[in-house]
N, C-alpha and C. Protein backbone atom coordinates (compact mmCIF):
# COMPACT_ATOMS: atom_id res chain seq x y z
N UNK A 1 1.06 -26.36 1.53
CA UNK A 1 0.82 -25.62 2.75
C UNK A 1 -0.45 -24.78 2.56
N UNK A 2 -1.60 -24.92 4.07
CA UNK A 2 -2.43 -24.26 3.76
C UNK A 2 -2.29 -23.02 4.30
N UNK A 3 -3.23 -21.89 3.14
CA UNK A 3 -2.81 -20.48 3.20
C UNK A 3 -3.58 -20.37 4.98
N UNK A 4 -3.78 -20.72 5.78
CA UNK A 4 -3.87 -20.41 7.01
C UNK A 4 -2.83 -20.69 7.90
N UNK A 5 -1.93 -21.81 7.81
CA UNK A 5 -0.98 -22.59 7.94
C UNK A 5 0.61 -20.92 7.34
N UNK A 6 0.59 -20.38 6.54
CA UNK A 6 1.59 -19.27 6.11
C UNK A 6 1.42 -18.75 7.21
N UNK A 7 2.54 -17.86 7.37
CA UNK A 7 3.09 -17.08 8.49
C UNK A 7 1.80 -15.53 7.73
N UNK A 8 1.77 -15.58 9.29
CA UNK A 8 0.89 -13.78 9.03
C UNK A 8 1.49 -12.75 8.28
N UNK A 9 2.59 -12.49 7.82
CA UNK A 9 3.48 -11.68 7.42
C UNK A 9 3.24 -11.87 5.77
N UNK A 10 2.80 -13.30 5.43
CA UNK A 10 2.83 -13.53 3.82
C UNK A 10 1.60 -13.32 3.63
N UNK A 11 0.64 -14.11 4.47
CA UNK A 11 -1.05 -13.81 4.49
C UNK A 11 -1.50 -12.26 3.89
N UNK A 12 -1.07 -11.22 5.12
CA UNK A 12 -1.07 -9.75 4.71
C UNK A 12 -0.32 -9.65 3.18
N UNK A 13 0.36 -10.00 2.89
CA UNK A 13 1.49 -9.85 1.59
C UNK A 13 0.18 -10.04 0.49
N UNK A 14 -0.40 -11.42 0.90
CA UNK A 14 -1.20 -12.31 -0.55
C UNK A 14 -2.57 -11.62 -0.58
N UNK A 15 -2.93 -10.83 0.58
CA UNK A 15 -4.43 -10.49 0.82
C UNK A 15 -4.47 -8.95 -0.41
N UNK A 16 -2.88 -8.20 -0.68
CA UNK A 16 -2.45 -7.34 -1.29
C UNK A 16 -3.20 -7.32 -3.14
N UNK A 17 -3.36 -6.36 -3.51
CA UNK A 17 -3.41 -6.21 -4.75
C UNK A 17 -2.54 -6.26 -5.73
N UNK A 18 -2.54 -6.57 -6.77
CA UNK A 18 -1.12 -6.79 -7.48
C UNK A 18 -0.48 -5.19 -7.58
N UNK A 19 -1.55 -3.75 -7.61
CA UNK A 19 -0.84 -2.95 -7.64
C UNK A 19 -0.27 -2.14 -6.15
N UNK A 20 -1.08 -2.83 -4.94
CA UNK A 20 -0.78 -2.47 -3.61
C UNK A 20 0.54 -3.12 -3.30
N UNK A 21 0.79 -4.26 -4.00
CA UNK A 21 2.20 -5.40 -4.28
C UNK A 21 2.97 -4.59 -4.46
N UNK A 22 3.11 -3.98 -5.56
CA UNK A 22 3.84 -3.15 -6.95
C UNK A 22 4.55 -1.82 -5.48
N UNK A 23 3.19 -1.25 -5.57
CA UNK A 23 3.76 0.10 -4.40
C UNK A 23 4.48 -0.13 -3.04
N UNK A 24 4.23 -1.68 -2.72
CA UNK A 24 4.71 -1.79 -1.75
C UNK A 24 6.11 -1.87 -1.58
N UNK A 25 6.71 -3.04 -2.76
CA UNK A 25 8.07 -3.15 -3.46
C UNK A 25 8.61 -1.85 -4.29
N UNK A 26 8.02 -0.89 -4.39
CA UNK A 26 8.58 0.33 -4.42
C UNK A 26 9.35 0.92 -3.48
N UNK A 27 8.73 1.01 -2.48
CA UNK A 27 8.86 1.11 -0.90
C UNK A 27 10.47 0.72 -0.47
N UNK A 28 9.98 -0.97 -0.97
CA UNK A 28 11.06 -1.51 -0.03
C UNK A 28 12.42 -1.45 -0.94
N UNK A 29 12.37 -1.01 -2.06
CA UNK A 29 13.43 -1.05 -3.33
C UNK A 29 14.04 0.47 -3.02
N UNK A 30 13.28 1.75 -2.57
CA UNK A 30 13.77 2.72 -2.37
C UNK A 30 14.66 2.31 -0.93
N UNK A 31 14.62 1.42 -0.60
CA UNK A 31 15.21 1.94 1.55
C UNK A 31 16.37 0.94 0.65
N UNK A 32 16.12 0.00 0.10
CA UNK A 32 17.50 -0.68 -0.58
C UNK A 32 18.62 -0.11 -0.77
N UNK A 33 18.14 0.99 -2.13
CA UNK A 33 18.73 2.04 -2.43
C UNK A 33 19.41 2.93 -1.64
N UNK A 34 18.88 3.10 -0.43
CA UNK A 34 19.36 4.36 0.42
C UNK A 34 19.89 3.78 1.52
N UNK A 35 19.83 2.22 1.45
CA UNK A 35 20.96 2.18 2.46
C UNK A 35 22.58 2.07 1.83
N UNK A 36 22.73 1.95 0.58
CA UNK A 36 23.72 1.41 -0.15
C UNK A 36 23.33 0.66 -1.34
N UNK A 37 22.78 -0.10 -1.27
CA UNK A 37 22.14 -1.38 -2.32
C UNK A 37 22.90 -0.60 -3.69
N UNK A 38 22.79 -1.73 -4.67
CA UNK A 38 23.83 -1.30 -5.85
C UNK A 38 22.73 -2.35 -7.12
N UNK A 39 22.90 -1.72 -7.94
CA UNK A 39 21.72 -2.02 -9.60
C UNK A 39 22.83 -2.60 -10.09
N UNK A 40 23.72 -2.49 -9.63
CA UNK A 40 25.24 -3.37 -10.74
C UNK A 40 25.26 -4.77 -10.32
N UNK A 41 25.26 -5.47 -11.58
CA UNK A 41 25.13 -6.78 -11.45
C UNK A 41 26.05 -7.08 -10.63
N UNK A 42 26.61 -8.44 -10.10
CA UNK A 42 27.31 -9.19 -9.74
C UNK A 42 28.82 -9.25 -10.94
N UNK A 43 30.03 -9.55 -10.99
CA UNK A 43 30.42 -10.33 -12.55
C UNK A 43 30.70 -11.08 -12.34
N UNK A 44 30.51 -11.80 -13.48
CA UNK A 44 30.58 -13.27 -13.64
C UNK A 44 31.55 -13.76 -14.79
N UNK A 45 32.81 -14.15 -14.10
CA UNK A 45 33.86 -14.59 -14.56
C UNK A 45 33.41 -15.53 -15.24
N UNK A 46 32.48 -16.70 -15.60
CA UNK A 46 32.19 -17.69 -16.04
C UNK A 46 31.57 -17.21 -17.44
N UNK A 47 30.83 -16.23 -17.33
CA UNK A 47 30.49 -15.42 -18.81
C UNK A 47 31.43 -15.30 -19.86
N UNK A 48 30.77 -15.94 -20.66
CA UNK A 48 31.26 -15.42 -22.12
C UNK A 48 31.57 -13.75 -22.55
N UNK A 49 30.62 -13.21 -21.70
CA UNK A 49 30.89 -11.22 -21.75
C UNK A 49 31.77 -10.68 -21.00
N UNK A 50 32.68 -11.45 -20.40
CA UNK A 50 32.96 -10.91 -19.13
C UNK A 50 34.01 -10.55 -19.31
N UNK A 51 34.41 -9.23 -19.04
CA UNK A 51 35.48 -8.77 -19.16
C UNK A 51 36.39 -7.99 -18.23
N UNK A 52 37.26 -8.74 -17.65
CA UNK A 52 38.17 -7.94 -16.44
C UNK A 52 38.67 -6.74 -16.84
N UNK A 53 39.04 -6.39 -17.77
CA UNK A 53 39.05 -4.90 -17.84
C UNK A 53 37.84 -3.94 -17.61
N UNK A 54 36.82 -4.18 -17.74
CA UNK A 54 35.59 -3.46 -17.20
C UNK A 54 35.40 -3.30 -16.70
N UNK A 55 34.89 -4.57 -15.72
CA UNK A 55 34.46 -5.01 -14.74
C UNK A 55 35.56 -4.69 -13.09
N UNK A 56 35.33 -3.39 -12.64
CA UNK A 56 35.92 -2.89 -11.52
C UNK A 56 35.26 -3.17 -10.53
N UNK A 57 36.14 -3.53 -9.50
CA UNK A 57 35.24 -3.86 -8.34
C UNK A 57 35.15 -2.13 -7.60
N UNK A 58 33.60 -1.97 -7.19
CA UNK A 58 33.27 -0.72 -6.76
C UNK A 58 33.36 -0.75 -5.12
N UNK A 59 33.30 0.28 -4.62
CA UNK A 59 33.59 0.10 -2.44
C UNK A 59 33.06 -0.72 -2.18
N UNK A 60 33.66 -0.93 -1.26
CA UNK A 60 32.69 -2.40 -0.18
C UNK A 60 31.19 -1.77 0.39
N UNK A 61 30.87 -2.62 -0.14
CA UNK A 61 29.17 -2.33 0.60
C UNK A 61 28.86 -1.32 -0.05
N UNK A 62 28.70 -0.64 -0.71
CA UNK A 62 28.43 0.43 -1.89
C UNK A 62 28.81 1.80 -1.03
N UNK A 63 29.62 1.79 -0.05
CA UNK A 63 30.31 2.86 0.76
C UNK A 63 31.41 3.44 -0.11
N UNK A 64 32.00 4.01 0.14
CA UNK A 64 33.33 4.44 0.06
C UNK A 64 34.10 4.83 1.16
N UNK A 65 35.31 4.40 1.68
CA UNK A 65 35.67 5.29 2.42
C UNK A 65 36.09 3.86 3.54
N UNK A 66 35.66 2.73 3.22
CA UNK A 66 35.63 1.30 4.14
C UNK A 66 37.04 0.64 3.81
N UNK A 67 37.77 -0.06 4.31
CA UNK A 67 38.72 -0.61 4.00
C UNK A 67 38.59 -1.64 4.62
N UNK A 68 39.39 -2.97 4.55
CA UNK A 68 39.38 -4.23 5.44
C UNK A 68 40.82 -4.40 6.08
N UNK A 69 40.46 -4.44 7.51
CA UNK A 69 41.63 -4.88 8.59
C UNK A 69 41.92 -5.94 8.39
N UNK A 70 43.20 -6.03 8.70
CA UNK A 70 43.61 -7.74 9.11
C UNK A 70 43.89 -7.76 10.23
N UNK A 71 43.79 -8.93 11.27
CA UNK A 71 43.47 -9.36 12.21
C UNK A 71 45.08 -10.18 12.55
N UNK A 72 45.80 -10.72 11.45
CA UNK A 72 47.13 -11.31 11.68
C UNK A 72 48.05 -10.76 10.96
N UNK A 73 49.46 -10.46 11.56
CA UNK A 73 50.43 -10.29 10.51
C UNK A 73 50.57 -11.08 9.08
N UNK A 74 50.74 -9.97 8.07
CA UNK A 74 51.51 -10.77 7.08
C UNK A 74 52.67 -10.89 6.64
């Protein structure tokens, strides 16, 4: 694909400096953060490290305070 042919959105992205890059993904890593976003891996039951005693599942959506409805009797 030619770089004229990329969507304007990546163009502006590639026209960037690697450290205008850097600050920019700063940016967008802080609003991550502050909407919820979570640095804790995923776990991965398939790991050799993995250990269900550790490994707690933390709130939904990195909230607290959320619970899930059900929709049918059980």
């Amino acid at each position: 694909m030619k770089f004229e042919d990329w969507p304007e959105e990546w163009q502006e992205w590639a026209k960037l400096t690697p450290l205008e890059r850097f600050r920019e993904s700063e940016k967008i890593f802080a609003q991550y953060l502050a909407m919820g976003g979570s640095l804790d891996p995923d776990p991965d039951p398939t790991s050799p490290f993995y250990d269900p005693e550790t490994s707690g599942s933390g709130a939904a959506y990195g909230r607290p305070g959320l619970c899930v409805l059900r929709r049918s009797p059980v």
